[in-house]
Protein backbone atom coordinates (compact mmCIF):
# COMPACT_ATOMS: atom_id res chain seq x y z
CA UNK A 1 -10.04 -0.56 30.10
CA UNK A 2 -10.30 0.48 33.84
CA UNK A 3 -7.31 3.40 34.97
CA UNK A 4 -7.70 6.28 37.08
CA UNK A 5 -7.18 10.03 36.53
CA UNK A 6 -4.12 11.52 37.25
CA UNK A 7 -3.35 13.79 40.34
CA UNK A 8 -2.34 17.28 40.11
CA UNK A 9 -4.21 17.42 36.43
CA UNK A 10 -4.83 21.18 35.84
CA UNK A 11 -8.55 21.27 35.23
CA UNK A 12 -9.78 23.71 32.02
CA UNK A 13 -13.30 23.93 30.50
CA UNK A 14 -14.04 23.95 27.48
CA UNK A 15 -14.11 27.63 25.81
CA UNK A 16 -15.48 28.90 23.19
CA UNK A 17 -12.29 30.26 21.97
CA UNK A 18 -8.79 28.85 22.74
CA UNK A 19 -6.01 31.11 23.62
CA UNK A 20 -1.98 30.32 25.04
CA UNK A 21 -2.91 31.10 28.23
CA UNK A 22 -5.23 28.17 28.02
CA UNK A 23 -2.17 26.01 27.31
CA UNK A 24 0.08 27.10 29.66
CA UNK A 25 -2.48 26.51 32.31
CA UNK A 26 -2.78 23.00 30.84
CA UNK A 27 1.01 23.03 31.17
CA UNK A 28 1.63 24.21 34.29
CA UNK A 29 3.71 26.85 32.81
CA UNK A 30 5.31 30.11 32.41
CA UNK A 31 5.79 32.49 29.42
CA UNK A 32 9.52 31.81 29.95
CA UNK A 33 9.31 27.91 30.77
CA UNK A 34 7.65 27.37 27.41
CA UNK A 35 10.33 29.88 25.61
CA UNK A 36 13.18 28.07 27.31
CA UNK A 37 11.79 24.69 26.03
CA UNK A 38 11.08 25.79 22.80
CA UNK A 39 14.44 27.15 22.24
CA UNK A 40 15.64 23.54 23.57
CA UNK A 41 14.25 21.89 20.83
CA UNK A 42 14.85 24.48 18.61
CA UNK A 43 18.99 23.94 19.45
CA UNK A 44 18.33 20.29 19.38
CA UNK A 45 17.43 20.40 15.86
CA UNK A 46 20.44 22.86 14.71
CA UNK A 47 23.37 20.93 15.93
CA UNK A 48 25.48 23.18 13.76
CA UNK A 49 24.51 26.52 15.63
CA UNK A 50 23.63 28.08 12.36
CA UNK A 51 20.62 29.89 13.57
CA UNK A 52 18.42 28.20 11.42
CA UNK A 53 17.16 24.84 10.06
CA UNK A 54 17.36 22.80 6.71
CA UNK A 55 15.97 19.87 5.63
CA UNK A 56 18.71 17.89 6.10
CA UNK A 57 18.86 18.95 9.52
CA UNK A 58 15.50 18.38 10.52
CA UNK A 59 15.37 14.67 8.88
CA UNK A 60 18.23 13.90 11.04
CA UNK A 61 16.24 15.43 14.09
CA UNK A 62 13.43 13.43 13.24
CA UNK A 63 15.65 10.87 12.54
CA UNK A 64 16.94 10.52 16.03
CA UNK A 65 13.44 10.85 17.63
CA UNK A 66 12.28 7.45 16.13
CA UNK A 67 9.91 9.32 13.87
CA UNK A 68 9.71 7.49 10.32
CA UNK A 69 11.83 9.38 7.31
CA UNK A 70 9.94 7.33 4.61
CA UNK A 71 6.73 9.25 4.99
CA UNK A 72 8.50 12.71 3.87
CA UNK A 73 7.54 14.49 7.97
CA UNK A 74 10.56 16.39 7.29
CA UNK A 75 9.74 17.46 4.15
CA UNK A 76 6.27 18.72 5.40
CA UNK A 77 7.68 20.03 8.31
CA UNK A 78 9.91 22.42 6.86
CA UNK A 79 7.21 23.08 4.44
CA UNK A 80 4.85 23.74 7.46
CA UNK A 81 7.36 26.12 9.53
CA UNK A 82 9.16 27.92 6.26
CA UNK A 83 6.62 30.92 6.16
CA UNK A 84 9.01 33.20 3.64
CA UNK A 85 9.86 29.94 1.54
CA UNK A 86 13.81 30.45 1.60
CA UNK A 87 14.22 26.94 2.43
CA UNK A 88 15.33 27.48 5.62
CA UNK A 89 13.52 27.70 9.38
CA UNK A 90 14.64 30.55 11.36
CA UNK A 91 13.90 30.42 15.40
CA UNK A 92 10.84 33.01 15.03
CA UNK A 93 9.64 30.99 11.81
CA UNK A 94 10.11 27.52 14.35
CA UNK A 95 8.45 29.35 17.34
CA UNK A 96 5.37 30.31 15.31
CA UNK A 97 4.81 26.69 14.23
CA UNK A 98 4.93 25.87 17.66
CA UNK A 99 2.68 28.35 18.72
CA UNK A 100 -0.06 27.22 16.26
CA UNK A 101 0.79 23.53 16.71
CA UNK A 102 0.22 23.58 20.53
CA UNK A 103 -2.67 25.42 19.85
CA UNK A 104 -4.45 23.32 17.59
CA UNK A 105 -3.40 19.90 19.77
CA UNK A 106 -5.32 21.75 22.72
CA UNK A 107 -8.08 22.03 20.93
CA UNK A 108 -8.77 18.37 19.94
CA UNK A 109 -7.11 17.51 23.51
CA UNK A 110 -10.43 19.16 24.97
CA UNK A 111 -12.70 17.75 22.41
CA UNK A 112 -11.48 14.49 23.32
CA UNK A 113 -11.50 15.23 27.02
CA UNK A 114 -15.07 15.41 27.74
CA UNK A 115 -14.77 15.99 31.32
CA UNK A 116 -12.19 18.21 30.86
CA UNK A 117 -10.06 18.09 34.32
CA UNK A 118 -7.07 17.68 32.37
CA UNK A 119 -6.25 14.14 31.03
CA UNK A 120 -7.53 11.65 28.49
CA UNK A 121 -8.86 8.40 29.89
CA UNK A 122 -8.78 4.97 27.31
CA UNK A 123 -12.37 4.77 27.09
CA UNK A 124 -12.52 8.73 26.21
CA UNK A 125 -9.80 8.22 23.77
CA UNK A 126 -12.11 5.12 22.25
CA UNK A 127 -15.17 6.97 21.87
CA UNK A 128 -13.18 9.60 19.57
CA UNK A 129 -11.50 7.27 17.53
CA UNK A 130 -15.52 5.70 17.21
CA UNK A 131 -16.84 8.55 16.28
CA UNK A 132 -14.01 8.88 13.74
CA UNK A 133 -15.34 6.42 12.11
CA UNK A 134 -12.23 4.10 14.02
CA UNK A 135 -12.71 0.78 15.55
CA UNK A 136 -9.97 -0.46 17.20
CA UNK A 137 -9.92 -3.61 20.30
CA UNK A 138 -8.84 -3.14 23.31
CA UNK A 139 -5.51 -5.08 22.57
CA UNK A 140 -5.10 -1.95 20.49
CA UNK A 141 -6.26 0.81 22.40
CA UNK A 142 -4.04 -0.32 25.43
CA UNK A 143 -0.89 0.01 22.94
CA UNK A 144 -1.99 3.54 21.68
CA UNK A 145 -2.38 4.66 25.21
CA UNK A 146 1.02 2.69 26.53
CA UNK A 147 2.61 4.50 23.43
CA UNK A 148 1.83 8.07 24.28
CA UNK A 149 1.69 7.52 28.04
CA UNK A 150 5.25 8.43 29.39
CA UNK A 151 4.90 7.46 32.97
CA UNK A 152 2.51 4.81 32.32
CA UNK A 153 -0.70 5.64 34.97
CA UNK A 154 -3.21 4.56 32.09
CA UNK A 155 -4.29 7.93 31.04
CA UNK A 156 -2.79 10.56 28.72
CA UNK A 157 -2.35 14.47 30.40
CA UNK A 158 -1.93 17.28 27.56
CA UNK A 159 2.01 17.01 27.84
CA UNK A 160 1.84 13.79 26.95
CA UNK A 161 -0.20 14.60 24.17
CA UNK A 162 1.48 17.32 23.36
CA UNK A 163 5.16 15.61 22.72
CA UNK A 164 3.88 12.95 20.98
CA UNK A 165 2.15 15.30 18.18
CA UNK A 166 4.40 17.97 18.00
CA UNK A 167 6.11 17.74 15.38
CA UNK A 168 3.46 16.19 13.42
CA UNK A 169 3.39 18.66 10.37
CA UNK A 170 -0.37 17.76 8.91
CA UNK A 171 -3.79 18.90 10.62
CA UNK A 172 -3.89 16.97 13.73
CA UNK A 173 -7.82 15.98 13.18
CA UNK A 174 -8.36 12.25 15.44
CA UNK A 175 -8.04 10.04 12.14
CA UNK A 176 -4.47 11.88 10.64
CA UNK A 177 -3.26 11.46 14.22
CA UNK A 178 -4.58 7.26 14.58
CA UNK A 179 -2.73 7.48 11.51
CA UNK A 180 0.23 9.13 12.83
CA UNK A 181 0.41 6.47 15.49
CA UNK A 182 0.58 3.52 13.50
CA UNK A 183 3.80 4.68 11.45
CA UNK A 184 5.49 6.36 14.43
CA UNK A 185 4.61 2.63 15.93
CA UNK A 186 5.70 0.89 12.70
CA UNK A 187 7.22 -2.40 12.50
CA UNK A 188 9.88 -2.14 10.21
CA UNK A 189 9.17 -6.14 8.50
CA UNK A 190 11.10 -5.74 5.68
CA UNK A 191 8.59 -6.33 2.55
CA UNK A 192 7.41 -3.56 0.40
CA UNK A 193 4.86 -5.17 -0.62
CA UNK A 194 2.91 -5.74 2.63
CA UNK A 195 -0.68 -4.87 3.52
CA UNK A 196 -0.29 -1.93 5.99
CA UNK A 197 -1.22 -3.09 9.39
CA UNK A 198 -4.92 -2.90 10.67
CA UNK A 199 -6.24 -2.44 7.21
CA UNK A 200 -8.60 -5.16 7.27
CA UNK A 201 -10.47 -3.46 9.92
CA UNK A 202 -10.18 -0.23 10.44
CA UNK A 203 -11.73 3.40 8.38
CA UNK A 204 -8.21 3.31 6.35
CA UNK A 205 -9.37 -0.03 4.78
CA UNK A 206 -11.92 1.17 2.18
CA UNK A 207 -9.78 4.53 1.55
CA UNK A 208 -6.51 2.18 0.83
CA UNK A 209 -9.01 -0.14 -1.20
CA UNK A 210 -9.97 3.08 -3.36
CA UNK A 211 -6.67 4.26 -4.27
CA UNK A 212 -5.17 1.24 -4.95
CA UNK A 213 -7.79 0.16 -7.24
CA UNK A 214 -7.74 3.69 -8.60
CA UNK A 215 -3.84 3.14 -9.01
CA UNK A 216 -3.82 -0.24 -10.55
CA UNK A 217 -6.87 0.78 -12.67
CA UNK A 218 -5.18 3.48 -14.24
CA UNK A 219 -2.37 1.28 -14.42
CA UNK A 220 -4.21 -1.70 -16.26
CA UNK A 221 -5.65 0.89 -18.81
CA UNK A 222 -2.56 2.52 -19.78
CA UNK A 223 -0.70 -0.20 -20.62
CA UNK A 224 -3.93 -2.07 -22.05
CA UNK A 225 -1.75 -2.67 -25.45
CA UNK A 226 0.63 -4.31 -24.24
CA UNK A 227 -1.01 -6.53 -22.37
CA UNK A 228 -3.29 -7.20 -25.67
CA UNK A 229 -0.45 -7.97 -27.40
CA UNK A 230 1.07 -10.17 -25.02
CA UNK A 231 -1.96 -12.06 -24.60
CA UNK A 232 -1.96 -12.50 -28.46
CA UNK A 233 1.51 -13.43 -28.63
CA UNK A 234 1.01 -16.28 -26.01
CA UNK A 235 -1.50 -18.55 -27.88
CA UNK A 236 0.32 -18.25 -30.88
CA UNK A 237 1.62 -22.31 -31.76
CA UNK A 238 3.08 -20.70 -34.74
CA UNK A 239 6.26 -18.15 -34.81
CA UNK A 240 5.13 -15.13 -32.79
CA UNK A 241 6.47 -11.54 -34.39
CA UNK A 242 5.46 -8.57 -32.88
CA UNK A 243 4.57 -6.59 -35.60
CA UNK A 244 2.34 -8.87 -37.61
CA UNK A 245 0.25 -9.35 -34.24
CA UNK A 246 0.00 -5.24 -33.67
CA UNK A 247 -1.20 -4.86 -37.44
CA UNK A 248 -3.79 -7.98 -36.58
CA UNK A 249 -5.46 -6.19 -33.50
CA UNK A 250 -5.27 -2.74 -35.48
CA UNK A 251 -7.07 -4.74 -38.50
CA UNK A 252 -9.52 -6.31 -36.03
CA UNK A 253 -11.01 -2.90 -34.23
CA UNK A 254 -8.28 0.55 -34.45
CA UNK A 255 -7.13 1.44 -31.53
CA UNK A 256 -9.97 0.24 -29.65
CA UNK A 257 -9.11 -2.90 -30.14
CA UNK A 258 -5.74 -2.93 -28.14
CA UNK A 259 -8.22 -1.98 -25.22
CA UNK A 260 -10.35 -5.20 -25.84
CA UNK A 261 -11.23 -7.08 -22.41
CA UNK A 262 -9.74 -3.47 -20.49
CA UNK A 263 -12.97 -3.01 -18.64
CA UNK A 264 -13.22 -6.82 -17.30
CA UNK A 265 -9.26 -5.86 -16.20
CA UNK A 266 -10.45 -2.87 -14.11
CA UNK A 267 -13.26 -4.68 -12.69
CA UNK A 268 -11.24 -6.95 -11.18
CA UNK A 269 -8.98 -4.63 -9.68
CA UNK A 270 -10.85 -3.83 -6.34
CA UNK A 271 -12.72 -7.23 -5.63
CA UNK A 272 -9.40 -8.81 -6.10
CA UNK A 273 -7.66 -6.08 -3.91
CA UNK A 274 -10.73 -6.55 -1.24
CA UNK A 275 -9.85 -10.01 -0.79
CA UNK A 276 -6.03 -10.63 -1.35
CA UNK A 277 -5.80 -7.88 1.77
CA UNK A 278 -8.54 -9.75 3.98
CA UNK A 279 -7.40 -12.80 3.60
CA UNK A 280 -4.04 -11.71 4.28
CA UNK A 281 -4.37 -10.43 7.95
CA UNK A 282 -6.84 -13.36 8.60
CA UNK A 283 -3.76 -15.74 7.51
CA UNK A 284 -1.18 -13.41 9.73
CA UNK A 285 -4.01 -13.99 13.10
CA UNK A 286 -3.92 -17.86 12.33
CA UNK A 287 -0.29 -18.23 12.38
CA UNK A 288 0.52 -16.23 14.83
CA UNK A 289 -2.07 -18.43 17.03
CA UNK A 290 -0.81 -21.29 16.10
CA UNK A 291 2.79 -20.47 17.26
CA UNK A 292 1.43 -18.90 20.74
CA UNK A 293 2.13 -15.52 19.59
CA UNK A 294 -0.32 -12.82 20.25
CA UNK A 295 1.37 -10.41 17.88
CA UNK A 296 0.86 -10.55 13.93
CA UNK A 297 4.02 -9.55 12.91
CA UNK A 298 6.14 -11.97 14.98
CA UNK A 299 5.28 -14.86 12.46
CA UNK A 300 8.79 -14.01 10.67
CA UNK A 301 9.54 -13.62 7.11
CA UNK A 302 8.53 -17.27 6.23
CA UNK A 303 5.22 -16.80 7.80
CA UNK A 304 4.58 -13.30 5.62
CA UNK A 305 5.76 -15.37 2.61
CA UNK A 306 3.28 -18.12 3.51
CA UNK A 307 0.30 -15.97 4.00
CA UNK A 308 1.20 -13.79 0.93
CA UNK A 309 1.42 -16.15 -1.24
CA UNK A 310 -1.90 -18.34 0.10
CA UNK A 311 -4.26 -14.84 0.38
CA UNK A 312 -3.17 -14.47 -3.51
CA UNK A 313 -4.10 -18.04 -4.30
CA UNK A 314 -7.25 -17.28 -2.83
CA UNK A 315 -7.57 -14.01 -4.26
CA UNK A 316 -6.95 -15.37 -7.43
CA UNK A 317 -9.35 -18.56 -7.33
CA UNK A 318 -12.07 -15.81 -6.53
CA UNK A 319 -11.71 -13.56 -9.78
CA UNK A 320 -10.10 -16.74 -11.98
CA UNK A 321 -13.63 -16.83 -14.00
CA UNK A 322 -13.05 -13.03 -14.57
CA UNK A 323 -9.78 -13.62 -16.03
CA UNK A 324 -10.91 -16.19 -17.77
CA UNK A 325 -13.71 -14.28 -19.87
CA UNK A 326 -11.43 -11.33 -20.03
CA UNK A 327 -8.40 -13.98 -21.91
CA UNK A 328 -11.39 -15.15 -24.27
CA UNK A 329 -12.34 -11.31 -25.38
CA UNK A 330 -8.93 -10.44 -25.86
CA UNK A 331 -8.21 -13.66 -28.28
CA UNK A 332 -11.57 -13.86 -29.95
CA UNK A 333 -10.69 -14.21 -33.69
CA UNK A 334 -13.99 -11.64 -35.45
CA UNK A 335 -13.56 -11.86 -38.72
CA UNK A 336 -15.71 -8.78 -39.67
CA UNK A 337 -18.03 -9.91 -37.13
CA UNK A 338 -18.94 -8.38 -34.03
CA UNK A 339 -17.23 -9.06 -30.66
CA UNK A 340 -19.87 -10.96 -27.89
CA UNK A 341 -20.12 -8.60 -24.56
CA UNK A 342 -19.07 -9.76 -21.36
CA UNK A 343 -22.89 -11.41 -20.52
CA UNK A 344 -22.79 -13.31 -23.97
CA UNK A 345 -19.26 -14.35 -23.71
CA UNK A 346 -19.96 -15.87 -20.30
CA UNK A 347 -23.38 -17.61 -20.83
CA UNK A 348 -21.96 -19.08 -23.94
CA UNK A 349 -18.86 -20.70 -22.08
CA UNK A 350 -21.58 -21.73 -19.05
CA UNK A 351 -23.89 -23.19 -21.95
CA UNK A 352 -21.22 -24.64 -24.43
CA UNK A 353 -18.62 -26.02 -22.27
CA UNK A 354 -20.31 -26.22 -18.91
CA UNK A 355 -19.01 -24.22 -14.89
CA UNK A 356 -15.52 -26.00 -14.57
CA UNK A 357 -14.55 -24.42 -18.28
CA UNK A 358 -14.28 -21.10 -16.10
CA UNK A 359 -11.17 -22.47 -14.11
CA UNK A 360 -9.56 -23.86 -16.87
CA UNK A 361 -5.42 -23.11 -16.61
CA UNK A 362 -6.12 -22.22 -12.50
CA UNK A 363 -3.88 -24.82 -11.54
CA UNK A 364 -0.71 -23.27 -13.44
CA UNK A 365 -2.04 -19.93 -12.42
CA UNK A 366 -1.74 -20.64 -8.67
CA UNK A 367 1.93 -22.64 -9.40
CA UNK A 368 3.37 -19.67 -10.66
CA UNK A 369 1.60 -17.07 -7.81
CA UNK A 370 4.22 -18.55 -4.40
CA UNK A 371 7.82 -18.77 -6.43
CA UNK A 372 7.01 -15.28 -8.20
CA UNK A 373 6.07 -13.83 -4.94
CA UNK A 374 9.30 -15.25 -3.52
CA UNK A 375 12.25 -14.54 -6.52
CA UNK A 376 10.12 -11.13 -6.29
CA UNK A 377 10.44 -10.48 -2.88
CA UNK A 378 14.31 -11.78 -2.35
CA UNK A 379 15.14 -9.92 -5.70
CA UNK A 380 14.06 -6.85 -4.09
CA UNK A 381 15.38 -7.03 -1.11
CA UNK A 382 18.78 -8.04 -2.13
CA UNK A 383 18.78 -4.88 -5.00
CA UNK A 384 17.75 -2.67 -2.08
CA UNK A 385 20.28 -3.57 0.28
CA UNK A 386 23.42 -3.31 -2.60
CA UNK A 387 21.68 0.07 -3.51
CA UNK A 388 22.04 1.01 0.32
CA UNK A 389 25.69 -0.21 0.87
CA UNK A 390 26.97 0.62 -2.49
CA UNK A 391 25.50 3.63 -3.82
CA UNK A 392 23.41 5.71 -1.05
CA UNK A 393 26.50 4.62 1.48
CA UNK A 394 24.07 3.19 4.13
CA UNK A 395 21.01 6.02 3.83
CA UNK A 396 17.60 5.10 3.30
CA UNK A 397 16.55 4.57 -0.57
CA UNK A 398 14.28 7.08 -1.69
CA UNK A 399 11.31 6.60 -4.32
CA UNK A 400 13.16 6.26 -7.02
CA UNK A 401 15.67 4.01 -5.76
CA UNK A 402 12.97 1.65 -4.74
CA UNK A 403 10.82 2.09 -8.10
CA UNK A 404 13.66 1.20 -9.70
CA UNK A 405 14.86 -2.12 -7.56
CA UNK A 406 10.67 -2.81 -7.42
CA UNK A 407 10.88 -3.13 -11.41
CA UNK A 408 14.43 -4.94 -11.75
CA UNK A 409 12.75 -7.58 -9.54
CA UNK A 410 9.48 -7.68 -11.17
CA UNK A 411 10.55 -7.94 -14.37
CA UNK A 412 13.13 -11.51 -12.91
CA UNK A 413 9.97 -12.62 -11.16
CA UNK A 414 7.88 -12.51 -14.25
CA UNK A 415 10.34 -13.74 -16.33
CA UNK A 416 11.12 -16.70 -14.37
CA UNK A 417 7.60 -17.83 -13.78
CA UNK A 418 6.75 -16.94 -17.77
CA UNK A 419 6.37 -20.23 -18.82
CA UNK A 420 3.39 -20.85 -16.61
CA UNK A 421 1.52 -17.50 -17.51
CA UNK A 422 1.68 -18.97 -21.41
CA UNK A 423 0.35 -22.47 -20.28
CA UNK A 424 -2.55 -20.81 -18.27
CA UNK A 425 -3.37 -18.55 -21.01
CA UNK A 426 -3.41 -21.10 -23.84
CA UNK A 427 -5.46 -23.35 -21.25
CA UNK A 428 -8.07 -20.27 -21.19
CA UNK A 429 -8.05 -19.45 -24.42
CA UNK A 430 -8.96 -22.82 -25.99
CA UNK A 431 -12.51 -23.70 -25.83
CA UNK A 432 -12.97 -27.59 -24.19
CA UNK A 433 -14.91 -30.54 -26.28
CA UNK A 434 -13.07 -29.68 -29.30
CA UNK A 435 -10.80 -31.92 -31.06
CA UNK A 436 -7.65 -29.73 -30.46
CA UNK A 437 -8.00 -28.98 -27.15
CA UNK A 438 -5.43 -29.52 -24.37
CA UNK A 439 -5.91 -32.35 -22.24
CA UNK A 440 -4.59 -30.81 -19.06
CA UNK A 441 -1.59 -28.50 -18.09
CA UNK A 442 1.23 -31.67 -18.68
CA UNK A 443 -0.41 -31.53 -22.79
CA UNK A 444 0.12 -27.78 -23.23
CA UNK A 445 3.65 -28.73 -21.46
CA UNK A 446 4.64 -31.46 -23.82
CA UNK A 447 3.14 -29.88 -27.31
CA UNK A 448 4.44 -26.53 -26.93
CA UNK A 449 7.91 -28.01 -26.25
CA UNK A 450 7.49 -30.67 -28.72
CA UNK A 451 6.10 -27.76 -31.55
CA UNK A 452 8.21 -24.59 -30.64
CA UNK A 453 10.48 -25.59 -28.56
CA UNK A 454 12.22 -23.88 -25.10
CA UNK A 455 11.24 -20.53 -27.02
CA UNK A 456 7.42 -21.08 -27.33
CA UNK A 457 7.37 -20.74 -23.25
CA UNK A 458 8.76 -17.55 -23.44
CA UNK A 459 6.14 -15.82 -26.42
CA UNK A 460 5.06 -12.04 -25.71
CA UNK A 461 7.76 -12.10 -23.20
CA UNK A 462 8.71 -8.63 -24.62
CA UNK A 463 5.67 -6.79 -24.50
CA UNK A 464 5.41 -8.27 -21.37
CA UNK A 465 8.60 -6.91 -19.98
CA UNK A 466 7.89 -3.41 -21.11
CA UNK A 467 4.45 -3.64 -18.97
CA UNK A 468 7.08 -3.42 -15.99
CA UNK A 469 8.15 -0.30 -16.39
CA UNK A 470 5.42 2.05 -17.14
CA UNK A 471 3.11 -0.33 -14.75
CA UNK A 472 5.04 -0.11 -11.91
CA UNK A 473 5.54 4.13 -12.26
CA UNK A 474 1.56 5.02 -13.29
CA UNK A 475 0.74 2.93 -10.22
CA UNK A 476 3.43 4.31 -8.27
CA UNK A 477 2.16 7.58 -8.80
CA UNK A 478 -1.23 7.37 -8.65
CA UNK A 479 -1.47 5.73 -5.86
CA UNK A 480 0.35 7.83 -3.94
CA UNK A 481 -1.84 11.05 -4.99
CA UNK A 482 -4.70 8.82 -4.28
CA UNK A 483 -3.51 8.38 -0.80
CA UNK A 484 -2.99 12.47 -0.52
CA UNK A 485 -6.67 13.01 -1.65
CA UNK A 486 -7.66 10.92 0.67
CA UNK A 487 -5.64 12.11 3.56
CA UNK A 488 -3.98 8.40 3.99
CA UNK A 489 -0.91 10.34 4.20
């Protein structure tokens, strides 16, 4: 972490209160210097000579500047800089934002600048991000540096800082702008479903661990019923019709019966979260090694696919007892009787059938984890792409436009892979040492085809398939005001 200061740094001390002279001292320039470049950028940006900006023209500024459209910056921006709300930026609307931008970046330039002659060396920048509760290596910190850096000396002088934050419409406190830095820097891989980069280890990781188990609890709990009822449909031997199965679970509890085994759901959520998304970059480190590459994301799409589907294996071996007791509450038969609790539902499956009943149907569970992951994954890309050449003609696909290919995919994913969610259930829902239990994943194979046929693989399919929909939106949506609340965004 060794560079030098640069030369010719204007030196400023820290003041009490920070005004534009200040800056343009910083700068090393004049009133009209600053004007002139401000009405540079401002042109730069209206490439129709209107005399003012709209959205469309700022994406497309943005656009050309490398800085990510997916993360709505132009949206915020204009937001940010439209003071009277007309949906348009004027010059004197553009120059105020600037005014208060350049302002504000001073002030954390200083903070950060603790000897304050002008420039920001690595280890000062380090001991911010530290403080902010960021660890990062020094593989890490050399790239942040090298990124905002434009003559590359090893340190970072406030007009280096100040271009690269510019246009950053949110508060510019040291975490939003780490933040900043790893979408401006991000490697486009392709997947949707990735875990973002650095997650395993730096402050983002508990924050993205909060709202998406806030997300996919929600999620689980709102569509509770259907997963009840698909559940219920699945260890049916005999025909399985919707209706008689809803009036069953009404009969059994009300409505709070079609939450039955919810809470065990939620539970899951985070531990299962924790260590799909460890496991994942650990996977990522270890084949990038192993091919002599010292950067993560070189490891290709095959690689990504590999260590996706392996971190969920593991993730699901983890919380496969969970899932387990959860399948039993949802299909215990209580014939006026009370349903056992989670702690008596578990000792009497420890007691009565002994520890390997808890991983009963695993091995169909982890078959089915790689090829959904895969038809999922291909399904969406290909639907993304067709929706990008034939229908957005080559723009980016906006939320919708990716909920929608995200739940055309799912949904052929899940139904392809079907048959080994019923086997796995059955397997967990039958208690062992009885006379009718399966005998391993080839017997619930052979009777269920031998009893009900190519249909009995596909029972609760239905409810299953509606899931998708309203799954896929509620966590959509919650996780992104998760991530607003807790200014991942």
């Amino acid at each position: 972490m060794e560079a030098k200061k640069k030369n010719g740094g204007n030196p400023v001390k820290k003041a009490g209160s920070v005004t534009m002279e200040h800056v343009l001292l910083a700068l090393g320039e004049t009133k009209e210097d600053r004007e002139q470049r401000i009405r540079s950028l401002f042109n730069f940006f209206d490439v129709k000579n209107s005399g003012y900006l709209d959205y469309a023209q700022i994406e497309a500024g943005l656009s050309a500047l490398n800085i990510p459209s997916e993360y709505k910056y132009a949206k915020d921006l204009l937001n940010v800089c439209d003071a009277n709300k007309d949906g348009r930026v004027d010059y004197q609307e553009f120059r105020r934002y600037m005014d208060d931008k350049e302002l504000e970046l001073y002030r954390i330039f200083q903070a950060i600048d603790v000897e304050h002659n002008g420039s920001i060396l690595p280890e000062e920048l380090y001991h911010a991000l530290l403080k902010a509760g960021i660890e990062i290596d020094d593989e890490e910190l050399a790239r942040f540096v090298e990124r905002v850096d434009k003559d590359n000396n090893g340190v970072i002088t406030f007009e280096e800082w100040r271009d690269f934050l510019l246009l950053y419409p949110h508060e510019a406190t040291i975490e939003n702008i780490y933040h900043y830095l790893e979408r401006v820097c991000l490697v486009d891989i392709g997947e949707q479903a990735v875990i973002p980069e650095g997650i395993s280890k730096h402050v983002h990781a508990s924050r993205y661990l909060i709202a998406g188990a806030v997300a996919g609890a929600t999620s689980r709990t709102a569509t509770a019923p259907l997963d009840r009822l698909k559940v219920l449909l699945q260890v049916q031997t005999s025909r399985a019709q919707i209706m008689p199965a809803i009036r069953e679970i009404w009969r059994q509890g009300g409505i709070l019966a079609f939450f039955r085994g919810n809470g065990l759901n939620v539970v899951k959520v985070a531990p299962e979260s924790a260590i799909r998304f460890h496991t994942y970059e650990m996977l990522k480190k270890f084949i990038a090694k192993a091919k002599g590459d010292e950067e993560m994301d070189s490891i290709g799409a095959p690689g990504r696919l590999f260590a996706g589907g392996l971190a969920g294996a593991v993730a699901q071996t983890a919380i496969y007892p969970m899932d387990l007791v959860k399948t039993r509450l949802q299909t215990y038969a209580c014939e006026g009787g009370k349903v056992p609790n989670l702690r008596t539902m578990s000792r009497d499956i420890l007691v009565q059938e002994g520890p390997r009943a808890f991983f009963r149907g695993l091995v169909p569970s982890l078959l089915g984890i790689i090829p959904y992951a895969g038809i999922d994954l291909a399904a969406y890309e290909t639907f993304k792409d067709m929706s990008k050449k034939h229908i957005l003609r080559d723009s980016e696909p906006g939320p919708l436009v990716q909920l929608g290919c995200g739940t055309v995919s799912g949904a052929l994913g899940a139904t392809c892979v079907y048959p080994l969610q019923v086997v796995r259930t059955r397997m967990q829902a039958q208690r062992m040492n009885t006379e009718t239990a399966y005998k391993g994943m080839s017997d619930v194979f052979k009777k269920t085809f031998q009893h009900e046929g190519f249909r009995g693989f596909y029972k609760g399919l239905f409810p299953n398939l509606l899931k998708v929909v309203p799954s896929a939106s509620i966590t959509y949506m919650v996780y992104e005001a998760m991530k607003k609340s807790l200014a991942l965004e």
